[in-house]
PDB file of N, CA and C in Angstrom:
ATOM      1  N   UNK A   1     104.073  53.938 103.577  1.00  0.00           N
ATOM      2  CA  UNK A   1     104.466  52.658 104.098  1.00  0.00           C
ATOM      3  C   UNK A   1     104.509  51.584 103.000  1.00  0.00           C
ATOM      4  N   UNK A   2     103.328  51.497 101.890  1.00  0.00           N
ATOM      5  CA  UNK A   2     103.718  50.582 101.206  1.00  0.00           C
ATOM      6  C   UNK A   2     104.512  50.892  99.977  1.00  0.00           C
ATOM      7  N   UNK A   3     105.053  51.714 100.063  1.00  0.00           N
ATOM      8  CA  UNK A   3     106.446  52.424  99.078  1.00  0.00           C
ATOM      9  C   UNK A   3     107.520  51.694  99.392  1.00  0.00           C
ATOM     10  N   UNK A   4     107.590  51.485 100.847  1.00  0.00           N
ATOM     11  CA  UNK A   4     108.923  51.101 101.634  1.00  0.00           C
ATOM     12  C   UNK A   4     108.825  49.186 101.491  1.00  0.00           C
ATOM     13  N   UNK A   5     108.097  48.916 100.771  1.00  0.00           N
ATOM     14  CA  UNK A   5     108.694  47.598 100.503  1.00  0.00           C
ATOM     15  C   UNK A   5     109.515  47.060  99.576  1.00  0.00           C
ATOM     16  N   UNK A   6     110.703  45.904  99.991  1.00  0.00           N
ATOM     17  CA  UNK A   6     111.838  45.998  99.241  1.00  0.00           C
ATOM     18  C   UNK A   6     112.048  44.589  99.303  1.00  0.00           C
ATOM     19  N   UNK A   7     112.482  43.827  98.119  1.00  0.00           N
ATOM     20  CA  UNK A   7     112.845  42.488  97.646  1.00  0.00           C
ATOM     21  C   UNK A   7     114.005  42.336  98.302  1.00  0.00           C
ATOM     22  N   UNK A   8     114.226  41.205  97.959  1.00  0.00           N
ATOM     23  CA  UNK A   8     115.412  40.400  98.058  1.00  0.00           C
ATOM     24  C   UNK A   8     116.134  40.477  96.956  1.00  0.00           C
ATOM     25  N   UNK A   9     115.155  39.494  96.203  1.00  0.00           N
ATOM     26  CA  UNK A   9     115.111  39.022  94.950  1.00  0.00           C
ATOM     27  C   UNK A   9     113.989  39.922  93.408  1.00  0.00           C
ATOM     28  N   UNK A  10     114.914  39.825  92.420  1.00  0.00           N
ATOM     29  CA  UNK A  10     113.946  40.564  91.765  1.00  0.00           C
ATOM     30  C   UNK A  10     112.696  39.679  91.750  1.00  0.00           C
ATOM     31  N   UNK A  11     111.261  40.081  90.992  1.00  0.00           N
ATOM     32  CA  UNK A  11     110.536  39.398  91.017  1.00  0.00           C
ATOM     33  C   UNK A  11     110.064  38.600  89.833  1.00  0.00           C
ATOM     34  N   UNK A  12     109.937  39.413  88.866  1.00  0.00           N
ATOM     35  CA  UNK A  12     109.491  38.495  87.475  1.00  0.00           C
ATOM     36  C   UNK A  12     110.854  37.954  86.856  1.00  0.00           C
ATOM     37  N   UNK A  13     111.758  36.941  87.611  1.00  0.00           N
ATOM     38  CA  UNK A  13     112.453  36.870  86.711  1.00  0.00           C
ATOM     39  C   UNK A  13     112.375  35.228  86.269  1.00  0.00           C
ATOM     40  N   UNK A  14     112.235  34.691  85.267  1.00  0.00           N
ATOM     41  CA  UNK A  14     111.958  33.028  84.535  1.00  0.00           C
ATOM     42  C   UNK A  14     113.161  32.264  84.149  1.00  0.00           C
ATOM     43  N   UNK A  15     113.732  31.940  85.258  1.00  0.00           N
ATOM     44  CA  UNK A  15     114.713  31.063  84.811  1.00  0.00           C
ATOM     45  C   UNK A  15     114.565  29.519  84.184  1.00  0.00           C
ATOM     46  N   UNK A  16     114.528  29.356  82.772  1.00  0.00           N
ATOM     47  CA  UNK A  16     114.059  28.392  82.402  1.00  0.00           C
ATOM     48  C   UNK A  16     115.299  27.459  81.980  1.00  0.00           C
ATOM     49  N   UNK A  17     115.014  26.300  82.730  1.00  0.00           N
ATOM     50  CA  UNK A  17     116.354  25.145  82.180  1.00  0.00           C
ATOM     51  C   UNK A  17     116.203  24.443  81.152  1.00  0.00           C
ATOM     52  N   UNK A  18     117.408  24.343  80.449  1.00  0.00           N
ATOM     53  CA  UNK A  18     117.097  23.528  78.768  1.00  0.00           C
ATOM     54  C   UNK A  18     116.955  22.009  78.760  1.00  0.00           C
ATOM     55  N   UNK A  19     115.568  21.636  78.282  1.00  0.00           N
ATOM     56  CA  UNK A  19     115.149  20.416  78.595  1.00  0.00           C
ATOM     57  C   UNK A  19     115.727  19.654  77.500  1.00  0.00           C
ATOM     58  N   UNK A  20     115.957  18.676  77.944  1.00  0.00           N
ATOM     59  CA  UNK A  20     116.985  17.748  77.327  1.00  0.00           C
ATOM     60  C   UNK A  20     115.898  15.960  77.495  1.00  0.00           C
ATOM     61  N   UNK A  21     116.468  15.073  76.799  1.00  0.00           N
ATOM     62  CA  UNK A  21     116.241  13.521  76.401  1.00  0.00           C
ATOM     63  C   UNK A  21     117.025  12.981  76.800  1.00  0.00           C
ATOM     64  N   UNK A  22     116.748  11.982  78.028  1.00  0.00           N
ATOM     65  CA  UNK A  22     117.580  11.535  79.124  1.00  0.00           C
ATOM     66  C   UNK A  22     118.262  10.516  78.667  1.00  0.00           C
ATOM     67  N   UNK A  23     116.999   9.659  77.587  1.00  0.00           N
ATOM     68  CA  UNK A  23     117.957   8.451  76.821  1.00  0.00           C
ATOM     69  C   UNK A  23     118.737   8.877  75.189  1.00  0.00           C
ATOM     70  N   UNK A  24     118.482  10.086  74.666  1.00  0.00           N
ATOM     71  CA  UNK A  24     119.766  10.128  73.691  1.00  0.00           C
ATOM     72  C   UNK A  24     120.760  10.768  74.838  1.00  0.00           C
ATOM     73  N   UNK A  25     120.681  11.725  75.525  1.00  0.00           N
ATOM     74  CA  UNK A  25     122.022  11.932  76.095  1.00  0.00           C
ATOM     75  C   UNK A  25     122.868  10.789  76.782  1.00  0.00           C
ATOM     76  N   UNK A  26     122.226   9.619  77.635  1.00  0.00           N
ATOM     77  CA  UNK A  26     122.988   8.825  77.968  1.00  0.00           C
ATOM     78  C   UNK A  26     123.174   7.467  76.879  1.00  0.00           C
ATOM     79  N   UNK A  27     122.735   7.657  75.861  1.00  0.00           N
ATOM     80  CA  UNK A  27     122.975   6.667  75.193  1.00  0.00           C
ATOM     81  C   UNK A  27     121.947   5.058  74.812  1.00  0.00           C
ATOM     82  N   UNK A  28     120.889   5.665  75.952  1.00  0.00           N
ATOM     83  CA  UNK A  28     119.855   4.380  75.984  1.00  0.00           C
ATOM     84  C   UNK A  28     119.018   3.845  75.154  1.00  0.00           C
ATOM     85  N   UNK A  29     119.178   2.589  74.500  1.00  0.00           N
ATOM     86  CA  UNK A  29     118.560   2.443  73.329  1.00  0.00           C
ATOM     87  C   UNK A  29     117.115   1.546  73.313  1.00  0.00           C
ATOM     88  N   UNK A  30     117.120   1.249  74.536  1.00  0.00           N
ATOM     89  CA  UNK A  30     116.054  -0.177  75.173  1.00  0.00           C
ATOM     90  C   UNK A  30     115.550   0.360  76.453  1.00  0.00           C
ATOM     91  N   UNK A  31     113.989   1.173  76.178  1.00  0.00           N
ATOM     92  CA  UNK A  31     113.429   0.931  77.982  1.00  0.00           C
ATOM     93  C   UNK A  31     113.237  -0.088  78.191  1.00  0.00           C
ATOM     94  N   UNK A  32     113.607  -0.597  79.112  1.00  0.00           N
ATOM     95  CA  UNK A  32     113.287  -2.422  80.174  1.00  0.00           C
ATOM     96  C   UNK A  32     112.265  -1.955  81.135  1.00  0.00           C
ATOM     97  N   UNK A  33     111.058  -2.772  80.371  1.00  0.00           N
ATOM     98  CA  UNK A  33     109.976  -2.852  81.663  1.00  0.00           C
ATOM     99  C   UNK A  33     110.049  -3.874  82.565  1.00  0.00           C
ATOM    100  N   UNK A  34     111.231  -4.264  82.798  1.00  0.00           N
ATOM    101  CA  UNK A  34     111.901  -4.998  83.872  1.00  0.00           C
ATOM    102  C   UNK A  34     112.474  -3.983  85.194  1.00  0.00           C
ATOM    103  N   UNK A  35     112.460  -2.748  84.636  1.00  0.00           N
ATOM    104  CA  UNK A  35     113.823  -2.026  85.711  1.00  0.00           C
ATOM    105  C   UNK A  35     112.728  -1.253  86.138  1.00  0.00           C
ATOM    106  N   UNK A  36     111.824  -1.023  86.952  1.00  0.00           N
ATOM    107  CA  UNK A  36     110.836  -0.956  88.003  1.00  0.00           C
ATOM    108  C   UNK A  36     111.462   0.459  88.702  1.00  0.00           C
ATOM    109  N   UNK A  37     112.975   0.638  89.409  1.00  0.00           N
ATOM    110  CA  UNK A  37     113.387   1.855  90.021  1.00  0.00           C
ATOM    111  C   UNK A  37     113.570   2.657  88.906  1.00  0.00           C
ATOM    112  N   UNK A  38     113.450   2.388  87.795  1.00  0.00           N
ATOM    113  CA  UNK A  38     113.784   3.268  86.794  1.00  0.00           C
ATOM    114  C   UNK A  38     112.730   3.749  85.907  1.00  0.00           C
ATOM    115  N   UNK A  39     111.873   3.244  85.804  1.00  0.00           N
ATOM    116  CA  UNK A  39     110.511   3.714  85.649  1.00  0.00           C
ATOM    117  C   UNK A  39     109.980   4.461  86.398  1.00  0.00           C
ATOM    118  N   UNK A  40     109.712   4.270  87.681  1.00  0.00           N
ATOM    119  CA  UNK A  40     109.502   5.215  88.910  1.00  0.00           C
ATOM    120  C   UNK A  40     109.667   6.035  88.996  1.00  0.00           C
ATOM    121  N   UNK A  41     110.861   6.877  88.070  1.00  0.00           N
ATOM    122  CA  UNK A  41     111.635   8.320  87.894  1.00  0.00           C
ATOM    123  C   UNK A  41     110.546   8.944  86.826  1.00  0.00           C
ATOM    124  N   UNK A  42     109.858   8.106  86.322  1.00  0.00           N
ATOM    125  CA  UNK A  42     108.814   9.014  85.478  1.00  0.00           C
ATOM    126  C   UNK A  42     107.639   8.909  85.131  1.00  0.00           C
ATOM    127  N   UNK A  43     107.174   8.379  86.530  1.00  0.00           N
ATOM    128  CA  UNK A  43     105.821   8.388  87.118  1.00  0.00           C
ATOM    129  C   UNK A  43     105.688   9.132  88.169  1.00  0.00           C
ATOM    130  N   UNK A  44     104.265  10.054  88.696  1.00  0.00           N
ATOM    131  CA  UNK A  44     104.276  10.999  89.723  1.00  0.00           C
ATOM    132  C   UNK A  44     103.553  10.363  90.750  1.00  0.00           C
ATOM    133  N   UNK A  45     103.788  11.064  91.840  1.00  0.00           N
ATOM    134  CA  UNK A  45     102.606  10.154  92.906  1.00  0.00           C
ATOM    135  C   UNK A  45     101.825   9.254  92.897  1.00  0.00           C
ATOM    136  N   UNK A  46     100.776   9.492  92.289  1.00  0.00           N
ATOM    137  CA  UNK A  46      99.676   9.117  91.964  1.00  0.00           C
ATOM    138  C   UNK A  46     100.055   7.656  90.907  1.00  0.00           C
ATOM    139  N   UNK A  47     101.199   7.944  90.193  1.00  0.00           N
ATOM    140  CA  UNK A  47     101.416   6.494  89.519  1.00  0.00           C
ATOM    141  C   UNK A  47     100.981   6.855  87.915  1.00  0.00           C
ATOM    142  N   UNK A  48     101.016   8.109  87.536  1.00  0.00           N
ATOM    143  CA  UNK A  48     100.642   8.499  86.036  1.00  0.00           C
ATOM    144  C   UNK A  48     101.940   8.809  85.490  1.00  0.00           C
ATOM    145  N   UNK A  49     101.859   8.470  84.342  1.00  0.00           N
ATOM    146  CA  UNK A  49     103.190   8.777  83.706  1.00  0.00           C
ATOM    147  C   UNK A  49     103.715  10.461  82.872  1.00  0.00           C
ATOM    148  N   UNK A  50     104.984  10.462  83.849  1.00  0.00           N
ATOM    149  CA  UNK A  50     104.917  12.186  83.098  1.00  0.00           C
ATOM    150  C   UNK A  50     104.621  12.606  81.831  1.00  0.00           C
ATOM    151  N   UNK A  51     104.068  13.666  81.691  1.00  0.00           N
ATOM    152  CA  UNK A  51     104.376  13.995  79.955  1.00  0.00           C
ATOM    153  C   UNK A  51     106.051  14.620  79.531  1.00  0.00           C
ATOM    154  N   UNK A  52     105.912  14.881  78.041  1.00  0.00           N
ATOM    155  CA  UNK A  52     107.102  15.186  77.705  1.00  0.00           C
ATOM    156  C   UNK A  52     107.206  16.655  77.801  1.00  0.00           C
ATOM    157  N   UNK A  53     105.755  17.499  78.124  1.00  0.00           N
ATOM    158  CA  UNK A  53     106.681  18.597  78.579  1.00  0.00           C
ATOM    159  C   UNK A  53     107.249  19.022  80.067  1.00  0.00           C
ATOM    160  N   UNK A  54     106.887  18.076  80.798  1.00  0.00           N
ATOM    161  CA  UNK A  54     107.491  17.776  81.656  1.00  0.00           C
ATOM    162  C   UNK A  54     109.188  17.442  81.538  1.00  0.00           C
ATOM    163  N   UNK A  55     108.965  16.338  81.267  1.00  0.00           N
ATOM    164  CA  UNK A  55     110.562  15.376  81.141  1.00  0.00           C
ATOM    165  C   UNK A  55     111.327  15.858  80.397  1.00  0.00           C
ATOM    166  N   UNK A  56     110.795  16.211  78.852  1.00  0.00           N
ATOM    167  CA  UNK A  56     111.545  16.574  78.136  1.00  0.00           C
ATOM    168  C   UNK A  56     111.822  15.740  77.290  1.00  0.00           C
ATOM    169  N   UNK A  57     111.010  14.261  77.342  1.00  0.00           N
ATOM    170  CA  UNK A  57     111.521  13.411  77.179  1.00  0.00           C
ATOM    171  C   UNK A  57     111.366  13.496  74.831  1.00  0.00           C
ATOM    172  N   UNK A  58     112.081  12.862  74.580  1.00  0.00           N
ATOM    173  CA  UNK A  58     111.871  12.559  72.750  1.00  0.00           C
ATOM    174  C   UNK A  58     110.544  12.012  72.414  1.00  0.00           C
ATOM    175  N   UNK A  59     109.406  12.636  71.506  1.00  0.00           N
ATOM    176  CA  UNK A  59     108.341  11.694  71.045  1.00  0.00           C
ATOM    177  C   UNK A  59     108.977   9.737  70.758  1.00  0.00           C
ATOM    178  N   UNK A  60     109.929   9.836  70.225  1.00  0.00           N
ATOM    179  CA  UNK A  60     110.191   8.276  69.509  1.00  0.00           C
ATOM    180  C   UNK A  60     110.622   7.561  71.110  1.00  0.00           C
ATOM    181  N   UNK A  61     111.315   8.358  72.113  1.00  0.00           N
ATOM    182  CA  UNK A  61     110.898   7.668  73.696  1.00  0.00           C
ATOM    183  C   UNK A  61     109.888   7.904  74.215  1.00  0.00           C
ATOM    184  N   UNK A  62     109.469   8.908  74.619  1.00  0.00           N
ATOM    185  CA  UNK A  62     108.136   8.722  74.900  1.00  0.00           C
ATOM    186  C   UNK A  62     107.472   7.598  74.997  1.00  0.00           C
ATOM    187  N   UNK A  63     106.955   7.103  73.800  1.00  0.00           N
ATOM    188  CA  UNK A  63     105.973   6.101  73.032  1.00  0.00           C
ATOM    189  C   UNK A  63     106.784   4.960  73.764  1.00  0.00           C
ATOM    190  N   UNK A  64     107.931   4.527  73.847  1.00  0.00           N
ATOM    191  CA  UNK A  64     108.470   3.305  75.093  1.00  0.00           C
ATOM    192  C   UNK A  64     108.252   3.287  76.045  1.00  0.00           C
ATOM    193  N   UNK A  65     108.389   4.729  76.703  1.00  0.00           N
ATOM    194  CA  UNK A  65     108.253   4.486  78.242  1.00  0.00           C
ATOM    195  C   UNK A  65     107.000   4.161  78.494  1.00  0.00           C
ATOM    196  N   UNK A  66     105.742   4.499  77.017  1.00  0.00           N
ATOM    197  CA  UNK A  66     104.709   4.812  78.132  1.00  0.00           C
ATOM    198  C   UNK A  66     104.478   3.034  77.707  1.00  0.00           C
ATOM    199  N   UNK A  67     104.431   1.731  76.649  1.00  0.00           N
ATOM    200  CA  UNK A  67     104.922   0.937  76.171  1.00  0.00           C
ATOM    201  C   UNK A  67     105.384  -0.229  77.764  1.00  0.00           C
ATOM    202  N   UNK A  68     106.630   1.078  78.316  1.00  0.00           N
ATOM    203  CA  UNK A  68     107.259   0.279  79.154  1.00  0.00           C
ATOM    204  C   UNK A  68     106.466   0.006  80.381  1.00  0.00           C
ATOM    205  N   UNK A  69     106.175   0.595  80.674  1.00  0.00           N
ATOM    206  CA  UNK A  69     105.196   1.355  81.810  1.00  0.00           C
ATOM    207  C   UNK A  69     104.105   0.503  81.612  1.00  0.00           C
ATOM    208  N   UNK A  70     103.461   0.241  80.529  1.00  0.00           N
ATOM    209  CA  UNK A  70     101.755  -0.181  80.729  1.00  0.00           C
ATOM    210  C   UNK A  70     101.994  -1.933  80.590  1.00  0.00           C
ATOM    211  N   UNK A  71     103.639  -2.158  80.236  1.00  0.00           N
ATOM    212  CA  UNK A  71     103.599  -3.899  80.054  1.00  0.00           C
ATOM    213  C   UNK A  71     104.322  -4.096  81.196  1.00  0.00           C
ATOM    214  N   UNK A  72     104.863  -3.190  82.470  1.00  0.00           N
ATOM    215  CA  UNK A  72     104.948  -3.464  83.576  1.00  0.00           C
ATOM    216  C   UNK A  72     103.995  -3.394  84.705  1.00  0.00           C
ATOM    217  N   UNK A  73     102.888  -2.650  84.326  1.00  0.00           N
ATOM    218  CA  UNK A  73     101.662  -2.747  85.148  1.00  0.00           C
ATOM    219  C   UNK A  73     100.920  -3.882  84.525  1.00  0.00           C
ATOM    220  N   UNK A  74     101.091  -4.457  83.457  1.00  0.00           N
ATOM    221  CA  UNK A  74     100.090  -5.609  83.379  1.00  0.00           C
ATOM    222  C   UNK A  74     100.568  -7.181  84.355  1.00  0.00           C
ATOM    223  N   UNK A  75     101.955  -7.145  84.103  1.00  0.00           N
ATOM    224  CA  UNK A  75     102.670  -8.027  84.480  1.00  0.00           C
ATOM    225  C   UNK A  75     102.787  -8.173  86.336  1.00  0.00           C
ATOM    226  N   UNK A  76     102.572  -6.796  86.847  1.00  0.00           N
ATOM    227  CA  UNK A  76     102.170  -6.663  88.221  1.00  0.00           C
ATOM    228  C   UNK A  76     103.856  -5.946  88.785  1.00  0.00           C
ATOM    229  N   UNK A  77     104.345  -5.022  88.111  1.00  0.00           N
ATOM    230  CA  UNK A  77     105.694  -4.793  88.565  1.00  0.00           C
ATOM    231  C   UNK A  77     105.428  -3.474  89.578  1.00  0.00           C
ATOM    232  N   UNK A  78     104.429  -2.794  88.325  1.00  0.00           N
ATOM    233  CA  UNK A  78     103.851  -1.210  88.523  1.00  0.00           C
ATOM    234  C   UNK A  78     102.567  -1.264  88.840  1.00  0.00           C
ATOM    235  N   UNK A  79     102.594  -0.500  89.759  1.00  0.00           N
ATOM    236  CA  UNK A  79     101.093  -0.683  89.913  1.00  0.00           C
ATOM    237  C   UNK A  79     100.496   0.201  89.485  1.00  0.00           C
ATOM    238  N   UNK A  80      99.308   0.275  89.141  1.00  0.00           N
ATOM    239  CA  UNK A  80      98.218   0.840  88.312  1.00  0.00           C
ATOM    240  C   UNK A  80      97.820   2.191  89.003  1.00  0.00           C
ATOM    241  N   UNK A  81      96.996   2.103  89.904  1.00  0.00           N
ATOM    242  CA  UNK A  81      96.789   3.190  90.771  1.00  0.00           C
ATOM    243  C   UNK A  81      97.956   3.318  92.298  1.00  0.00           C
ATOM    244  N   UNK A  82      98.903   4.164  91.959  1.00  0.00           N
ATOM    245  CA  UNK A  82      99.899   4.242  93.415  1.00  0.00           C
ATOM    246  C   UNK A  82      99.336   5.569  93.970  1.00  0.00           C
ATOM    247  N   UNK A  83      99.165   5.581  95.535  1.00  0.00           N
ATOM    248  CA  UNK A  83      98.944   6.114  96.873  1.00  0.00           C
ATOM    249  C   UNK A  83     100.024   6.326  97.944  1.00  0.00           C
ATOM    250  N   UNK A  84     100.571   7.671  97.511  1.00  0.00           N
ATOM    251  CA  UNK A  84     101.735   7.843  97.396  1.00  0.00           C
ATOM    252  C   UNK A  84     103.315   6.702  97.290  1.00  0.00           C
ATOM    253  N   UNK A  85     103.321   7.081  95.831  1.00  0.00           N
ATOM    254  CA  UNK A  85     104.386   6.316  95.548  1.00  0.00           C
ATOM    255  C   UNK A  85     105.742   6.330  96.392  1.00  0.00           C
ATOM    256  N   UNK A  86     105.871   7.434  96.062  1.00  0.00           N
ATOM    257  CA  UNK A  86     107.604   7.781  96.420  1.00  0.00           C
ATOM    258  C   UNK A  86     107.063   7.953  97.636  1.00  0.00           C
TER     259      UNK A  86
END
């Protein structure tokens, strides 16, 4: 009986997508810790900011967003601790 079990799908297979830098591909040269919905895209629930092996994001961005991020939580845009954000 347990011979006779059968996939769908194979099982070990790792499809890994090629992580890419959201601001050299589109061209972005300035994070604005003004743009609040756009920050939001790279903060998780909780209101922590992704890492880059997450995002994918460039060390030389990186260091902005997180920049962008901590002079929009001082200013009161972002909040510090979020409970469920999204």
């Amino acid at each position: 009986m347990a011979q006779d079990v059968r996939y769908l799908s194979p099982v070990n297979i790792d499809i890994k997508k090629e992580k890419y830098c959201r601001f050299k591909k589109s061209g972005i040269k300035f994070v604005d810790y003004k743009d609040a919905s756009f920050l939001l895209k790279l903060l998780n629930e909780q209101g922590k900011i992704l890492p880059r092996r997450i995002t994918g994001t460039s060390s030389k961005f990186q260091s902005r967003v997180n920049k962008a991020v901590k002079r929009a939580r001082h200013i009161a845009i972002l909040p510090y601790v979020g409970d469920q954000l999204r």
